[in-house]
C-alpha atoms as a PDB file:
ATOM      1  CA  UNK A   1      28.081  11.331   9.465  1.00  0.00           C
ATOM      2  CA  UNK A   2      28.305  13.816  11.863  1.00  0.00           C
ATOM      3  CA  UNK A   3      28.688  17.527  10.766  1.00  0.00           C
ATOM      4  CA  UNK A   4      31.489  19.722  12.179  1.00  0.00           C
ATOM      5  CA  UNK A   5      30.572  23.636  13.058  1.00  0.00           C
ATOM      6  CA  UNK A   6      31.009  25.625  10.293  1.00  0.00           C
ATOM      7  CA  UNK A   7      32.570  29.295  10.778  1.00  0.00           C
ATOM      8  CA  UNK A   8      29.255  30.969  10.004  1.00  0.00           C
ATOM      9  CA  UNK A   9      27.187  28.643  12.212  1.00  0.00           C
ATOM     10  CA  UNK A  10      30.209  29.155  15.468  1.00  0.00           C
ATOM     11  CA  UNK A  11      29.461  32.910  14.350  1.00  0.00           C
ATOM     12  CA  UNK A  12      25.928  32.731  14.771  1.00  0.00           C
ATOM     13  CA  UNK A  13      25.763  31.393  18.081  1.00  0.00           C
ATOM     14  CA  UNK A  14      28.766  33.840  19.100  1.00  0.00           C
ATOM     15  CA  UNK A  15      26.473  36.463  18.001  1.00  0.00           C
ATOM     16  CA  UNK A  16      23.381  35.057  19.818  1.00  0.00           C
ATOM     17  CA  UNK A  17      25.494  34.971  22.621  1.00  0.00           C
ATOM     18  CA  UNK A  18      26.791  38.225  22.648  1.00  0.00           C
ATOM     19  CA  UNK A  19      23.102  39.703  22.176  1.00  0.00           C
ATOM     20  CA  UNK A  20      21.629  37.798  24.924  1.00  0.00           C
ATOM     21  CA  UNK A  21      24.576  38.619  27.276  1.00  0.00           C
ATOM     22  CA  UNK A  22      23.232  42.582  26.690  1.00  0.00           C
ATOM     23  CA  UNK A  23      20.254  42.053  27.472  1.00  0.00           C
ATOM     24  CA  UNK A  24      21.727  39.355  31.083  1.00  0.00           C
ATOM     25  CA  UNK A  25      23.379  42.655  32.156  1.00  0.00           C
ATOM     26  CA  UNK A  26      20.561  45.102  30.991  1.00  0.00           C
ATOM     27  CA  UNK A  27      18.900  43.614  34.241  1.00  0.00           C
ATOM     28  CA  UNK A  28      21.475  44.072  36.625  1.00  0.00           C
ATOM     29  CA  UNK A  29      20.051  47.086  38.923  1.00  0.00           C
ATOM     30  CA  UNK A  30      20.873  46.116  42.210  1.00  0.00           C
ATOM     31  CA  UNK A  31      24.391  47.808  42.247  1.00  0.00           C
ATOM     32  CA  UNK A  32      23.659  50.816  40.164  1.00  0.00           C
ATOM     33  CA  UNK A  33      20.252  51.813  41.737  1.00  0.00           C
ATOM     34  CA  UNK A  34      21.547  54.797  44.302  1.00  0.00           C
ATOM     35  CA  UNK A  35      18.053  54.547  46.597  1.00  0.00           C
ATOM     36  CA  UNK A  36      18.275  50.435  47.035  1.00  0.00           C
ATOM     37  CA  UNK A  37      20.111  48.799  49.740  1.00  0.00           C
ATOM     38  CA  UNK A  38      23.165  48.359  47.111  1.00  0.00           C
ATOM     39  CA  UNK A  39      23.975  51.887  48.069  1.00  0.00           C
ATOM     40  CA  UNK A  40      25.447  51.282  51.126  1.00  0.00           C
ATOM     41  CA  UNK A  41      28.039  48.576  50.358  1.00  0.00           C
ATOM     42  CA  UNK A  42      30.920  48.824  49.737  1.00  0.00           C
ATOM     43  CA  UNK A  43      31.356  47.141  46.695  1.00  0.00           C
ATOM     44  CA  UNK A  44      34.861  45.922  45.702  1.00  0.00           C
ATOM     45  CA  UNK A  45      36.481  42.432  42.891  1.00  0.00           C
ATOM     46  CA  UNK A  46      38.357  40.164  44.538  1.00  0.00           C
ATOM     47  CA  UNK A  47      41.551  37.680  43.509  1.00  0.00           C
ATOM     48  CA  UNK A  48      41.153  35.181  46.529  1.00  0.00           C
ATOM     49  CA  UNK A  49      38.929  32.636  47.376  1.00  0.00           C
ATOM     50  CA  UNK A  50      38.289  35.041  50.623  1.00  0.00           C
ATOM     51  CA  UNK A  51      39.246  38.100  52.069  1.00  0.00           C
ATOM     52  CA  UNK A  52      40.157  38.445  55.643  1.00  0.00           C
ATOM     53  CA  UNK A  53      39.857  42.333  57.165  1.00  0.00           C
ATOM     54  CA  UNK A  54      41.525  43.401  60.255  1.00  0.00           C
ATOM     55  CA  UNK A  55      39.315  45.944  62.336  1.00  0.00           C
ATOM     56  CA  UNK A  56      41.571  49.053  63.897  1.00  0.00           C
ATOM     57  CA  UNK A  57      40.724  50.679  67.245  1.00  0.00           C
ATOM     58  CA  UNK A  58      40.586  54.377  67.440  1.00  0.00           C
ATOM     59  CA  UNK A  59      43.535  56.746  67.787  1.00  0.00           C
ATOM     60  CA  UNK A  60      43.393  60.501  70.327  1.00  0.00           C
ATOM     61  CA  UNK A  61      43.130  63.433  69.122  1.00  0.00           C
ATOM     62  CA  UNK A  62      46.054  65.199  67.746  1.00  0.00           C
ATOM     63  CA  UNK A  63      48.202  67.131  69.526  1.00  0.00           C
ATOM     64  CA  UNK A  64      50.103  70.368  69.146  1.00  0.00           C
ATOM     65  CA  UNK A  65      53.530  69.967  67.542  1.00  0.00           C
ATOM     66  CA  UNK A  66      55.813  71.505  69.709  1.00  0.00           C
ATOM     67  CA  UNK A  67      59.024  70.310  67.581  1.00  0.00           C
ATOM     68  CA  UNK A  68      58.893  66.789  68.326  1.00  0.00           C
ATOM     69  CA  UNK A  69      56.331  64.226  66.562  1.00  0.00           C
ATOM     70  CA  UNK A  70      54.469  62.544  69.114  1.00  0.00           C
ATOM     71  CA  UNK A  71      52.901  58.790  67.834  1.00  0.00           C
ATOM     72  CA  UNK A  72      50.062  57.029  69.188  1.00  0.00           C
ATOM     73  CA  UNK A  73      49.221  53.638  68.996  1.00  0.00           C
ATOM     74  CA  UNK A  74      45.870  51.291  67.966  1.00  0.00           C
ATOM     75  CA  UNK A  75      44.250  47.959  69.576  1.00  0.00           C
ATOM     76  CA  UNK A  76      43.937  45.961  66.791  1.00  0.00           C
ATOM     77  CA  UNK A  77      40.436  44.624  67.112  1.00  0.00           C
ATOM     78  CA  UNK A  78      38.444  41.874  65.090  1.00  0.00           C
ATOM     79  CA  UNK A  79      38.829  39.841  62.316  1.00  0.00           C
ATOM     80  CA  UNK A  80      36.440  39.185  59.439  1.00  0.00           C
ATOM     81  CA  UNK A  81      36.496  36.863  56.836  1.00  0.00           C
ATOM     82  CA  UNK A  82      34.113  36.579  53.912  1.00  0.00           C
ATOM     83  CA  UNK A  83      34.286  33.414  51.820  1.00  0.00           C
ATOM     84  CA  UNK A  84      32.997  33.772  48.102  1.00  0.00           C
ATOM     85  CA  UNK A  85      30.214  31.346  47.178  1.00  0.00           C
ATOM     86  CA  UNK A  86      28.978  29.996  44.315  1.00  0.00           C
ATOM     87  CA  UNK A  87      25.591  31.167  42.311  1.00  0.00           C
ATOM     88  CA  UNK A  88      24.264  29.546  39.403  1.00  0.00           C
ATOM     89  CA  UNK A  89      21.200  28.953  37.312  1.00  0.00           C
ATOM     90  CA  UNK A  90      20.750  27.568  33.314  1.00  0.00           C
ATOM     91  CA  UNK A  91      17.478  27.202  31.180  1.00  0.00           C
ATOM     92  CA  UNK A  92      17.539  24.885  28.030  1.00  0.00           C
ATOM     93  CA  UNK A  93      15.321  26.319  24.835  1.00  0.00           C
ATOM     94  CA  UNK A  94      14.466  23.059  22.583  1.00  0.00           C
ATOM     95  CA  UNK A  95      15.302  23.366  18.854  1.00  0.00           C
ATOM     96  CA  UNK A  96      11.747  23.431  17.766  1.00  0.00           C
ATOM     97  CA  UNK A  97      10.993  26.753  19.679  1.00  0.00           C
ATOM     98  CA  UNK A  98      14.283  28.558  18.481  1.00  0.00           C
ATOM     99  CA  UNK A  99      12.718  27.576  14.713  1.00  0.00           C
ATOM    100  CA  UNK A 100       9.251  28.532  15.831  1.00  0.00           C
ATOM    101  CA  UNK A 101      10.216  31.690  17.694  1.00  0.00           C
ATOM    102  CA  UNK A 102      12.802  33.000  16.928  1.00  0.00           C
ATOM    103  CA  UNK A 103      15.338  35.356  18.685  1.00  0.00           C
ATOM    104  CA  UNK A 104      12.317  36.587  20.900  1.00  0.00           C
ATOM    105  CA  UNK A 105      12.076  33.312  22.948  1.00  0.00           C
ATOM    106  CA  UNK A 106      15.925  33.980  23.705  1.00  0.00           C
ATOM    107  CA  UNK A 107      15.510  37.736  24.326  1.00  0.00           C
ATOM    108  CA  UNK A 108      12.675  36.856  27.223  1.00  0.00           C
ATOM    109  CA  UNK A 109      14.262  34.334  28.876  1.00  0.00           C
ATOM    110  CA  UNK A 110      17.484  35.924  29.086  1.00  0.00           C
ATOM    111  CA  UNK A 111      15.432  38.758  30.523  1.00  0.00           C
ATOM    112  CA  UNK A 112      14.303  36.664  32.856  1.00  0.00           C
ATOM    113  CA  UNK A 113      17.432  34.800  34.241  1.00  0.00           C
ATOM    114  CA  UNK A 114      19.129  38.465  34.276  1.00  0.00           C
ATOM    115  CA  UNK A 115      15.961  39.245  36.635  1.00  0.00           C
ATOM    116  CA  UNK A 116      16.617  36.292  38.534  1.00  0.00           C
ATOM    117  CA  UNK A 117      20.043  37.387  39.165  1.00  0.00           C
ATOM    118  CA  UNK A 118      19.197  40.570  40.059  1.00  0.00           C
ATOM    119  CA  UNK A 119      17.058  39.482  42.852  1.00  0.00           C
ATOM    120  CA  UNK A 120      19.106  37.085  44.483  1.00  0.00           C
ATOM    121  CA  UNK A 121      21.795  39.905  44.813  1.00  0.00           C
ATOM    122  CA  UNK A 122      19.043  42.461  46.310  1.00  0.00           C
ATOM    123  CA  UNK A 123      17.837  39.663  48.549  1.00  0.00           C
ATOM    124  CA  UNK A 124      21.373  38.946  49.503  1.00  0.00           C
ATOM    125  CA  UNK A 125      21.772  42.437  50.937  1.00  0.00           C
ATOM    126  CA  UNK A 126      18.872  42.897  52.408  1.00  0.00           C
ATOM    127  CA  UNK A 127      19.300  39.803  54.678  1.00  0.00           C
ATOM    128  CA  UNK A 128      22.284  41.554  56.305  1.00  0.00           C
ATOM    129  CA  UNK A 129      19.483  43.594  57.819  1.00  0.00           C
ATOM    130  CA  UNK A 130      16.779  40.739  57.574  1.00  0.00           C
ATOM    131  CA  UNK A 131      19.244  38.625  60.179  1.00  0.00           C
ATOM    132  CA  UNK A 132      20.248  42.161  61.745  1.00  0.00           C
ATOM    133  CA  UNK A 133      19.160  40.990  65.326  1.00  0.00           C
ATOM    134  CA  UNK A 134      20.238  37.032  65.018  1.00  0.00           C
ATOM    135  CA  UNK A 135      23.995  35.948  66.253  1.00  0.00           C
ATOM    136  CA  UNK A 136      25.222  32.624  65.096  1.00  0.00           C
ATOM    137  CA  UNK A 137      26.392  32.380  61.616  1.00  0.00           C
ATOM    138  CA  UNK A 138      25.394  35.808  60.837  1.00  0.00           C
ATOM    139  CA  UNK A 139      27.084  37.535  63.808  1.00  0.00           C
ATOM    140  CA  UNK A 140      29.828  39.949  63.613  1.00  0.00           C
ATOM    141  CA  UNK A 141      33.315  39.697  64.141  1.00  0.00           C
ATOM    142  CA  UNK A 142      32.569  40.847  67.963  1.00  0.00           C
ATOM    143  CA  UNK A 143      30.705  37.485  68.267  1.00  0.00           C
ATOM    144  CA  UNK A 144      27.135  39.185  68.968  1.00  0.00           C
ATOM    145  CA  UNK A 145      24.308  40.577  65.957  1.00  0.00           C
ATOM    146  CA  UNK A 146      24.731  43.223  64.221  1.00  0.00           C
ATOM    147  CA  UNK A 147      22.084  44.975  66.018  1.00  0.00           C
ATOM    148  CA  UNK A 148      22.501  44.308  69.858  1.00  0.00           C
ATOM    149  CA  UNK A 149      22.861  45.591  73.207  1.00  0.00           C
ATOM    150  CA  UNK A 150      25.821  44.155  73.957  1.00  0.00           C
ATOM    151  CA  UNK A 151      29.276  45.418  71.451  1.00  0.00           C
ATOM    152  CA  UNK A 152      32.387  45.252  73.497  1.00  0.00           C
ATOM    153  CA  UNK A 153      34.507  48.113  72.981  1.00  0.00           C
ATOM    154  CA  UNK A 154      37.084  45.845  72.271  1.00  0.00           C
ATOM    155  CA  UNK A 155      38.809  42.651  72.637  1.00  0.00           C
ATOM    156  CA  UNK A 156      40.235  43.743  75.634  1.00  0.00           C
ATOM    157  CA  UNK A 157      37.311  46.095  77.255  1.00  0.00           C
ATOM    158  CA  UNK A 158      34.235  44.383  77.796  1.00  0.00           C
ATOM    159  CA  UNK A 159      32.377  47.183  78.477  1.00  0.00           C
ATOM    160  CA  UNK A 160      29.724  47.197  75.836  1.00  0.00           C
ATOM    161  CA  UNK A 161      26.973  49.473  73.709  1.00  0.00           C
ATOM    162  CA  UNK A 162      23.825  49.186  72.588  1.00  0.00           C
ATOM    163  CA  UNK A 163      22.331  49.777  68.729  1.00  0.00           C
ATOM    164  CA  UNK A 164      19.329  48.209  69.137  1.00  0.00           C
ATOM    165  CA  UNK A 165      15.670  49.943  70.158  1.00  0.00           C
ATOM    166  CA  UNK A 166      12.419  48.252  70.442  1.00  0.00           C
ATOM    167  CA  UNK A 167      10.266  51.326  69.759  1.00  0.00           C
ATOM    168  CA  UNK A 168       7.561  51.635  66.323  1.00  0.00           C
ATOM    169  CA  UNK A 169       8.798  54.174  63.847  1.00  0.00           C
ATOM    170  CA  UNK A 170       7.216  57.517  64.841  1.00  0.00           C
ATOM    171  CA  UNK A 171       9.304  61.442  64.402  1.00  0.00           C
ATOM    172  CA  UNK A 172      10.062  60.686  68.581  1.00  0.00           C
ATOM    173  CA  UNK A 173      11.706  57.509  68.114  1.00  0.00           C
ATOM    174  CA  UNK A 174      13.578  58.464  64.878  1.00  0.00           C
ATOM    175  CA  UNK A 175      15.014  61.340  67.041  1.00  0.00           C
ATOM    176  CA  UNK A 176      15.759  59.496  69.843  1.00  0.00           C
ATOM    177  CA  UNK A 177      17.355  56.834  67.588  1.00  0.00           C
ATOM    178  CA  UNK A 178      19.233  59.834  66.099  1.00  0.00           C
ATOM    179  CA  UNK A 179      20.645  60.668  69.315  1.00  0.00           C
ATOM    180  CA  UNK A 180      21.881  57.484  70.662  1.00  0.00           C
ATOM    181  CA  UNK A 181      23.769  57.192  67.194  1.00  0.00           C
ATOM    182  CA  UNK A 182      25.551  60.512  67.857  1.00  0.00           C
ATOM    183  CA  UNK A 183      26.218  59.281  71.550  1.00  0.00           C
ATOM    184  CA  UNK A 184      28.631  55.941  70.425  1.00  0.00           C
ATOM    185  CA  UNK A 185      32.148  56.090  71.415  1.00  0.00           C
ATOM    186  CA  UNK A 186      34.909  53.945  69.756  1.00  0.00           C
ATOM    187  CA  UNK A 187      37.366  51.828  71.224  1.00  0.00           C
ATOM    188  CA  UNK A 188      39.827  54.969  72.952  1.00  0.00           C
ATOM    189  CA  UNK A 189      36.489  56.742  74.286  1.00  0.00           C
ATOM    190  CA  UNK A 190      36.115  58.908  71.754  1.00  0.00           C
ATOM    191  CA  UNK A 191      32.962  60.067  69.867  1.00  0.00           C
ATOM    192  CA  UNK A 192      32.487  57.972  66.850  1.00  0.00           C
ATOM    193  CA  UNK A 193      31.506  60.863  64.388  1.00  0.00           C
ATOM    194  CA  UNK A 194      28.521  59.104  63.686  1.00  0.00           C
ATOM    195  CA  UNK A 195      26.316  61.302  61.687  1.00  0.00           C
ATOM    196  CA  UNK A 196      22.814  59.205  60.362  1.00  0.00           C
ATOM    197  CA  UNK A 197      21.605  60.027  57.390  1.00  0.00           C
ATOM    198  CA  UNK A 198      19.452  57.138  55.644  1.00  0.00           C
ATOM    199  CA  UNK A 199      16.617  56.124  57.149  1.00  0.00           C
ATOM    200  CA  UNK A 200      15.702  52.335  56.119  1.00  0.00           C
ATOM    201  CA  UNK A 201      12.412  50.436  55.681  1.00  0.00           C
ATOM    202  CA  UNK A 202       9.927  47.945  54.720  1.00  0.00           C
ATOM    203  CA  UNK A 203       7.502  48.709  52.106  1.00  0.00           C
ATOM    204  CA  UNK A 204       4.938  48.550  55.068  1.00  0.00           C
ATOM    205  CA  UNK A 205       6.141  51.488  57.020  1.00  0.00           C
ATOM    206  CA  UNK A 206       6.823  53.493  53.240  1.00  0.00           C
ATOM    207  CA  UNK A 207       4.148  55.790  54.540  1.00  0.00           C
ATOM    208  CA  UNK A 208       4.869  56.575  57.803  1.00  0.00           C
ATOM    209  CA  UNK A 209       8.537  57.130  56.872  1.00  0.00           C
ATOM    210  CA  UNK A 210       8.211  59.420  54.339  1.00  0.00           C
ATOM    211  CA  UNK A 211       5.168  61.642  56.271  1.00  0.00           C
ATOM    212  CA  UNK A 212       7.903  61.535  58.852  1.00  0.00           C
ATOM    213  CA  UNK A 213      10.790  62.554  57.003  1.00  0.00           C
ATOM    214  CA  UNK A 214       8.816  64.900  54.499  1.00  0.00           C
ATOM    215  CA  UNK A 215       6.183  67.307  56.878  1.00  0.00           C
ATOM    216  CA  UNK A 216       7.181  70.597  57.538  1.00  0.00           C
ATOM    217  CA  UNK A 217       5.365  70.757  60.609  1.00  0.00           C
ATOM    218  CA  UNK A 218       5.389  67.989  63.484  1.00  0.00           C
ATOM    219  CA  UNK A 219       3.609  65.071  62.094  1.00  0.00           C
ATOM    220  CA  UNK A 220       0.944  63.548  64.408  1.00  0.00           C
ATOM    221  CA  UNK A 221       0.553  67.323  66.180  1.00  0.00           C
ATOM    222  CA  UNK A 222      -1.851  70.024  65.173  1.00  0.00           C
ATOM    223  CA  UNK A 223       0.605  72.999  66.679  1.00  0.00           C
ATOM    224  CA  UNK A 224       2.992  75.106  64.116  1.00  0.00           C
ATOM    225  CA  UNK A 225       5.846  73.143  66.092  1.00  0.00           C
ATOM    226  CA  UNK A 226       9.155  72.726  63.389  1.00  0.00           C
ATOM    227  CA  UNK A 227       9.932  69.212  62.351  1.00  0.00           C
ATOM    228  CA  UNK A 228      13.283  69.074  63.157  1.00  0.00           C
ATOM    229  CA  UNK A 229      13.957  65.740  61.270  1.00  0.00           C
ATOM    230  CA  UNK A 230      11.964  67.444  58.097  1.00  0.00           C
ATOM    231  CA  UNK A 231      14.011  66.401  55.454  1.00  0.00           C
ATOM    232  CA  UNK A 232      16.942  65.292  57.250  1.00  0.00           C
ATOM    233  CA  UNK A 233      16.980  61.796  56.031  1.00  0.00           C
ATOM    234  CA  UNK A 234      16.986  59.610  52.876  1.00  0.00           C
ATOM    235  CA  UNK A 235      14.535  56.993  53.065  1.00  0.00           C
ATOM    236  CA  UNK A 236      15.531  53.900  51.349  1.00  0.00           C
ATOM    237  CA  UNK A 237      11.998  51.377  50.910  1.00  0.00           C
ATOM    238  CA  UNK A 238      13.191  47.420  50.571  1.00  0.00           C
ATOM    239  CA  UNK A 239      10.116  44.978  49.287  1.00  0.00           C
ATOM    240  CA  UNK A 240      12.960  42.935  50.203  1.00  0.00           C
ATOM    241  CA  UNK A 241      13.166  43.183  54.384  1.00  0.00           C
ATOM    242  CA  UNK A 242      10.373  40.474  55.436  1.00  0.00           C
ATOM    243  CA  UNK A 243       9.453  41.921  58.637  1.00  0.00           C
ATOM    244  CA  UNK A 244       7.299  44.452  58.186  1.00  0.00           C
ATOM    245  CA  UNK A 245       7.685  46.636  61.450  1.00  0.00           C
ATOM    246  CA  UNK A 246      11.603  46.749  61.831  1.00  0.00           C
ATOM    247  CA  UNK A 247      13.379  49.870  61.014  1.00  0.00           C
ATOM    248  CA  UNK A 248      17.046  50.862  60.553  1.00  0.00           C
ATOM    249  CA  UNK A 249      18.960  54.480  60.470  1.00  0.00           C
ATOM    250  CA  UNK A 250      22.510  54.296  58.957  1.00  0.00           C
ATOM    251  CA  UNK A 251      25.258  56.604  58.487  1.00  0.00           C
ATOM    252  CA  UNK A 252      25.592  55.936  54.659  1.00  0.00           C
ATOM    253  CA  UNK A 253      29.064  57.241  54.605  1.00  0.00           C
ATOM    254  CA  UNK A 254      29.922  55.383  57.648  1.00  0.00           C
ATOM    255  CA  UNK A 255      28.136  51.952  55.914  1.00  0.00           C
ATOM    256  CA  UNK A 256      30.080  52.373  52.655  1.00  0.00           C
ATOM    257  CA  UNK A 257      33.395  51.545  55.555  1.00  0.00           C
ATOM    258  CA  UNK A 258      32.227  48.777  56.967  1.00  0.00           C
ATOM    259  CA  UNK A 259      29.262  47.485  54.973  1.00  0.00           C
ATOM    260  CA  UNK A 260      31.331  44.996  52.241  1.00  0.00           C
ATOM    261  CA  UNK A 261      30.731  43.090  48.900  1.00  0.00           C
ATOM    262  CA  UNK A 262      33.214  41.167  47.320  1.00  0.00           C
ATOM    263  CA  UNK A 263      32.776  40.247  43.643  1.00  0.00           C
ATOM    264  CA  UNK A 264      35.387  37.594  43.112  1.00  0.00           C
ATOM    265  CA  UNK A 265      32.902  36.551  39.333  1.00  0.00           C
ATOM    266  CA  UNK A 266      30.726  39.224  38.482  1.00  0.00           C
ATOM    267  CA  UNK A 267      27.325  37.638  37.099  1.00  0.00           C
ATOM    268  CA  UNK A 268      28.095  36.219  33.180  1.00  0.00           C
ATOM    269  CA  UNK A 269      25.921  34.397  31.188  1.00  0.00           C
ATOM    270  CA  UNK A 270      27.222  31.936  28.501  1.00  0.00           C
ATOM    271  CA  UNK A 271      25.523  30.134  25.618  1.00  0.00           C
ATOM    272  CA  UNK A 272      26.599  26.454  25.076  1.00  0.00           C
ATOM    273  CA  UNK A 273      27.430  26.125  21.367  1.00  0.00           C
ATOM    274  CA  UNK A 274      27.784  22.875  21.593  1.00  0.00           C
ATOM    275  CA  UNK A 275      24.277  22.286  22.945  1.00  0.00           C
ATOM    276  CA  UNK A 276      22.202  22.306  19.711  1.00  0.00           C
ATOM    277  CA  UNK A 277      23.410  18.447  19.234  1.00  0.00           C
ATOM    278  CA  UNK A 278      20.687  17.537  21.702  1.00  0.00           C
ATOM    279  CA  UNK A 279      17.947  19.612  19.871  1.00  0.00           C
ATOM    280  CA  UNK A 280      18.269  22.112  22.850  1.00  0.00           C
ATOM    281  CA  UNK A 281      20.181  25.307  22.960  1.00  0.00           C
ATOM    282  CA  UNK A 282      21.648  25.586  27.139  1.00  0.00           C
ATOM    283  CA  UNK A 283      22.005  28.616  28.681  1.00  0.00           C
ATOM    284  CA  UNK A 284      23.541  29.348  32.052  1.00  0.00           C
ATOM    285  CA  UNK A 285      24.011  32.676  34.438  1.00  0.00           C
ATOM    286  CA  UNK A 286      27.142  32.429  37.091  1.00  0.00           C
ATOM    287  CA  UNK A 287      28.357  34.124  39.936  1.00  0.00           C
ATOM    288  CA  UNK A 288      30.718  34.086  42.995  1.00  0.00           C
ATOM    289  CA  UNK A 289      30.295  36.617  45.923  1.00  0.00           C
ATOM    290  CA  UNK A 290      30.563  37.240  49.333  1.00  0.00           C
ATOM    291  CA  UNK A 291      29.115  40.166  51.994  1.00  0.00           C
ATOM    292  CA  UNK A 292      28.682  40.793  55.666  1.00  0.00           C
ATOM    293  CA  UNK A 293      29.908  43.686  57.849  1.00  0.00           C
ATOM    294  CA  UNK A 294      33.474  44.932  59.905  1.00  0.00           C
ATOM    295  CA  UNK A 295      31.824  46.689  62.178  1.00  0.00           C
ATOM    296  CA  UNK A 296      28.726  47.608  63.620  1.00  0.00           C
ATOM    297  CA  UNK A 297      28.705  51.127  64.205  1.00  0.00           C
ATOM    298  CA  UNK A 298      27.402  52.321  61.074  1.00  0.00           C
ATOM    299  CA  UNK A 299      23.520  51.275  61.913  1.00  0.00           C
ATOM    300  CA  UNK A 300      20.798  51.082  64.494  1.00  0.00           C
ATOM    301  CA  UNK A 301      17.899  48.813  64.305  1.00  0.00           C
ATOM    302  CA  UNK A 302      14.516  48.862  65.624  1.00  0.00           C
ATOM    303  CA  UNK A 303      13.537  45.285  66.804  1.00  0.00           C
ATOM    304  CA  UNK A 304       9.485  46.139  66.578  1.00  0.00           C
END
């Protein structure tokens, strides 16, 4: 005769549950951690099974008000739209290892999936600059890479501009990246206001970047000469980029724009109570996202 769940027992495993789901989220570090990659995005929930963003061309510069309001006008530029996907992964505990171990055979493999998680978000964002210099299905809205020599100014001015270099990271090519940065112009002609700040890497070039970015003195130079990019950057180090001579520098406030994640089911783990029938206790982890970029002029990448 089969037994129904008791209260206490549907208590138990609502309890279990609620523990395990602590220690899920407990793992979650790829949003929070302000030197990863997770930094940059701009992270927002979503109600739709997409979003669709509309990119805006520049305006002029204001002009003096002589008594009558004078209104300019945009060119509405490219579309983007980022449809959520589905992310999932469950582990099944058999009943003889819940009586044999406990709550700690739980704890670590909750740990563990919350890990999992974790990584596939981090690894996520880092292939937006992983597949920085590939077009196809991870080009922009433009229609070329992310990092390429050939943005149109706009739908309707095919002049285009370059954020791609093919120089090693050394202090002459971070200032020369630097400089063609501060050089973009947006859709009107005018100067972007692009001001880079971050400078991003693989854990291969950890060294050189930070020597770079930290001396006081010209690195690679035994004169007194100033190093005028001396701590002028934030260097963010990704284990997570997989080529290990490509560099990026970003304007972080710029990136936090354009750079988008959409949460449309933040990561949730569930016990099955049910589950125990089969002498097994299921567990599962779910989520639903989607990423990618507006624009490009938040980032130039070196294509070593």
């Amino acid at each position: 005769m089969a037994v129904p769940m008791t209260r206490e027992i549907f208590q138990n495993f609502t309890n279990l549950g609620l523990a395990l789901t602590g220690i899920f989220q407990d793992q979650l570090t790829a949003v929070a951690d302000s030197n990863s990659l997770g930094n940059l995005f701009r992270i927002s929930d979503s109600s739709q099974a997409a979003e669709r963003n509309h990119g805006v061309g520049g305006f002029g510069n204001f002009r003096e008000y002589t008594g009558a309001l004078e209104y300019d006008s945009y060119e509405p530029l490219y579309r983007q739209t980022y449809t959520h996907r589905e992310f999932a992964m469950g582990y099944a505990i058999e009943r003889k290892a819940v009586d044999d171990d406990g709550i700690g055979v739980f704890s670590d493999a909750a740990r563990k999936l919350g890990l999992a998680a974790d990584r596939t978000v981090y690894t996520a964002m880092a292939s937006v600059f992983n597949n920085a210099f590939t077009a196809g299905a991870t080009a922009g809205a433009d229609g070329v890479a992310l990092c390429a020599n050939n943005h149109p100014y706009s739908p309707t001015d095919t002049t285009t501009q370059s954020n791609v270099v093919t120089t090693p990271l050394t202090a002459d090519s971070l200032i020369a990246a630097q400089q063609t940065m501060m050089s973009w112009l947006d859709s009107r002609g005018n100067p972007t206001m692009a001001e880079p700040d971050t400078l991003i890497v693989p854990v291969g070039l950890r060294s050189t970047a930070l020597t770079i970015v930290g001396s006081a003195g010209r690195p690679g130079t035994a004169n007194n000469d100033t190093n005028v990019v001396g701590g002028a950057f934030n260097v963010i180090v990704s284990r997570y980029l997989t080529d290990s001579n490509n560099w990026f520098l970003v304007d972080s406030r710029m990136a936090r724009e354009y750079l988008r994640w959409y949460w449309r089911t933040r990561p949730e783990f569930v016990v099955n109570a049910n589950s125990e029938y089969d002498l097994q206790v299921m567990v599962r982890g779910y989520m639903r996202y989607s990423f990618g970029f507006d624009h490009w002029n938040w980032i130039l990448g070196a294509n070593v």
